[in-house]
C-alpha atoms as a PDB file:
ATOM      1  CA  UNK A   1       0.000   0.000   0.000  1.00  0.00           C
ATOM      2  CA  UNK A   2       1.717   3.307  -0.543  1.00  0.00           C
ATOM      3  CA  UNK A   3       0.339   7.029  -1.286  1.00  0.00           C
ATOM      4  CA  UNK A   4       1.864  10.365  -3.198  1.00  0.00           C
ATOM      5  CA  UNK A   5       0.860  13.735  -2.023  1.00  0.00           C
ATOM      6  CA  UNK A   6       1.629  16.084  -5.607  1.00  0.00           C
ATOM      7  CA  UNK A   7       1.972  19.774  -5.461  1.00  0.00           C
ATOM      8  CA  UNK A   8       0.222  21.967  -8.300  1.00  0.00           C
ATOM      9  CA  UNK A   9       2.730  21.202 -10.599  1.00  0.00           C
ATOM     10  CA  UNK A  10       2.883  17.428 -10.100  1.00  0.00           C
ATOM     11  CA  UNK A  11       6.092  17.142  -8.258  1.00  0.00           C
ATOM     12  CA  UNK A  12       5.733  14.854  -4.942  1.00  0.00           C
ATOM     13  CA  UNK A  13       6.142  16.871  -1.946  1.00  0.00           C
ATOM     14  CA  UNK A  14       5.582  13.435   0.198  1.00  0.00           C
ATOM     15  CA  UNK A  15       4.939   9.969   0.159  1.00  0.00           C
ATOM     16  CA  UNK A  16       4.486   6.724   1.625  1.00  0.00           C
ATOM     17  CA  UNK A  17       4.938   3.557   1.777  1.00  0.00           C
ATOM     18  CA  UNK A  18       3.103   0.284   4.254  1.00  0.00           C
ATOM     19  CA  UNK A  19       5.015  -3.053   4.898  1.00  0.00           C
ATOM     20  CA  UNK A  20       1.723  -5.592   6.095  1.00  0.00           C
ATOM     21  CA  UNK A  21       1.882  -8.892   7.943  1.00  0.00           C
ATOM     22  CA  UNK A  22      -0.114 -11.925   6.414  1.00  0.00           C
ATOM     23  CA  UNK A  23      -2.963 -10.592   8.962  1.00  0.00           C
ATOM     24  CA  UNK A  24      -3.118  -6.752   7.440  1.00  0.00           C
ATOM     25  CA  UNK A  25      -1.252  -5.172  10.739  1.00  0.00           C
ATOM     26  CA  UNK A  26       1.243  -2.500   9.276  1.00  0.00           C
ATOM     27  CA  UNK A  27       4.908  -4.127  10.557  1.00  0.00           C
ATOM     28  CA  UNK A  28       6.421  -0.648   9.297  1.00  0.00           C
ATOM     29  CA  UNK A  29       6.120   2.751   7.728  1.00  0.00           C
ATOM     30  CA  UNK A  30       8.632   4.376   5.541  1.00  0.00           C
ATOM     31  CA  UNK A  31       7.370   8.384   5.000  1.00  0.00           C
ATOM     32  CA  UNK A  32       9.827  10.239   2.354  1.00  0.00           C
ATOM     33  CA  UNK A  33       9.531  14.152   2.563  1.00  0.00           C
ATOM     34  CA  UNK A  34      10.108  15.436  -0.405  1.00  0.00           C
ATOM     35  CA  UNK A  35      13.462  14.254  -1.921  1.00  0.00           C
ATOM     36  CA  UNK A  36      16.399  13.921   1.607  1.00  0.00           C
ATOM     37  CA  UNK A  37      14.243  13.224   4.492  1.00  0.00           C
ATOM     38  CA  UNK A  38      12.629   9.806   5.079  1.00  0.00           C
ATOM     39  CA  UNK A  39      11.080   8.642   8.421  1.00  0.00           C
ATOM     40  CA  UNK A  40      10.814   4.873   8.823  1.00  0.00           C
ATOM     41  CA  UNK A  41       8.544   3.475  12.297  1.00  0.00           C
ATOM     42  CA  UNK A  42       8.448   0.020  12.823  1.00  0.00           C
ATOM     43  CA  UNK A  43       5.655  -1.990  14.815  1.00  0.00           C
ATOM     44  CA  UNK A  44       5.504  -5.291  16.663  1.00  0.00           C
ATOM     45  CA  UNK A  45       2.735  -7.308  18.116  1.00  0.00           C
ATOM     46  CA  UNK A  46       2.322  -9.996  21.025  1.00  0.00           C
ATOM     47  CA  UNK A  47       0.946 -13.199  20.091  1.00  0.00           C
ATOM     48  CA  UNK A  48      -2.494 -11.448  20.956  1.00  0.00           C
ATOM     49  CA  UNK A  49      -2.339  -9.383  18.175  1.00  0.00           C
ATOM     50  CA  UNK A  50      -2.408  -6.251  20.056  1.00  0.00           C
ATOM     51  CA  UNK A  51       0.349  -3.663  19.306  1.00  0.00           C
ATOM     52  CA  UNK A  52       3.377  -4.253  21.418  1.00  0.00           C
ATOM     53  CA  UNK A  53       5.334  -1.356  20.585  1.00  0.00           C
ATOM     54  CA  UNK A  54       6.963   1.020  17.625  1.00  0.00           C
ATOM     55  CA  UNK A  55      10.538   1.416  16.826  1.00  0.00           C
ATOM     56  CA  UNK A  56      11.915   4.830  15.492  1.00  0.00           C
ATOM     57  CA  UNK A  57      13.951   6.267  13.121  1.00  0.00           C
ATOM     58  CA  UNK A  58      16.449   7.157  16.098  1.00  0.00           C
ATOM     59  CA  UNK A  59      16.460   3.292  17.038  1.00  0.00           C
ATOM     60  CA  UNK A  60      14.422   4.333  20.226  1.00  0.00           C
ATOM     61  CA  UNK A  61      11.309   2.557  21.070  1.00  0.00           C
ATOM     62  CA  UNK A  62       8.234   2.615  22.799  1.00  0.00           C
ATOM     63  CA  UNK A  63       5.898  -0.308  24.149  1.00  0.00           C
ATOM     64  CA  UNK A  64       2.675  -1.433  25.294  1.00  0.00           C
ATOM     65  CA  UNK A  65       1.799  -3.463  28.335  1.00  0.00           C
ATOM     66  CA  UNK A  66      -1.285  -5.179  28.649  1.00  0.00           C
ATOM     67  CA  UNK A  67      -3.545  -7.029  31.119  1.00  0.00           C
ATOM     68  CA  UNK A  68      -6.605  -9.350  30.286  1.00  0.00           C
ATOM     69  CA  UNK A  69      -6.229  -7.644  27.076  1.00  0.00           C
ATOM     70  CA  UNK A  70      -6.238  -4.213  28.153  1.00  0.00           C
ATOM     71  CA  UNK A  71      -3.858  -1.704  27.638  1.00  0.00           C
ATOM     72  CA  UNK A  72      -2.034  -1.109  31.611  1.00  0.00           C
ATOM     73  CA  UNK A  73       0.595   0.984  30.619  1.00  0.00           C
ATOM     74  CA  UNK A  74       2.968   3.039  27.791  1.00  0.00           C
ATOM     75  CA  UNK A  75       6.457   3.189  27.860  1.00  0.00           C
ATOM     76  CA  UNK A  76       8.124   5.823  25.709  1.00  0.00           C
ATOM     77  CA  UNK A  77      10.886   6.418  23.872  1.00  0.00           C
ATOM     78  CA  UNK A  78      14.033   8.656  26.235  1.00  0.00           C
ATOM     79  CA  UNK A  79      15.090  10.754  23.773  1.00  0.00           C
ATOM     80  CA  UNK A  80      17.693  13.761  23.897  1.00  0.00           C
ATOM     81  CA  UNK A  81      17.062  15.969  21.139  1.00  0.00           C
ATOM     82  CA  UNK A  82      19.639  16.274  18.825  1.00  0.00           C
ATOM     83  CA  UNK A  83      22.781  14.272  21.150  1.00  0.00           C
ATOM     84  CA  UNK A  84      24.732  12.990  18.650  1.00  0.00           C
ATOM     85  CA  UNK A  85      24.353   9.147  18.028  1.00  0.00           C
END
C-alpha cells in the first residue's frame, strides 16, 4: 500500500509507503519528505495481536503493556534531542 501527495505542478512533496503482515497489521512505515528526508517506524505485536510497541527512526522505542487484554501501561521512547548518536 503506498500514497503520493503532488503539489500543483505534479512534483511529490511526500509519500508513503506500508510493509503488512499476512494478517493486514502494518509491521512498518517508511514516509519520504520530499526528496532527503525519510522517516521509517516500525511496529511489533504480542501473540495477541495487540500492538506491542513502535521502533523509530532514532532506534528508540516505545511499548505497550497489557492485562486481560487491556492496555495497563505506555512506555516511551528517552530521547535527547539532537545528542549525537
Amino acid at each position: 500500500m503506498a500514497y503520493q501527495q503532488k503539489d500543483g505542478n505534479g512534483q511529490t512533496i511526500s509519500s508513503a509507503t506500508y510493509t503488512k503482515d499476512p494478517l493486514g497489521r502494518t509491521l512498518q512505515t517508511v514516509t519520504t519528505y520530499g526528496t532527503n528526508l525519510i522517516h521509517t517506524v516500525a511496529q511489533t505485536y504480542t501473540t495477541d495481536g495487540q500492538l506491542a510497541g513502535h521502533t523509530w527512526p532514532d532506534a528508540s522505542a516505545s511499548q505497550y503493556t497489557y492485562s486481560q487484554g487491556q492496555l495497563t501501561s505506555i512506555t516511551l521512547p528517552t530521547h535527547t534531542p539532537n545528542a549525537p548518536q
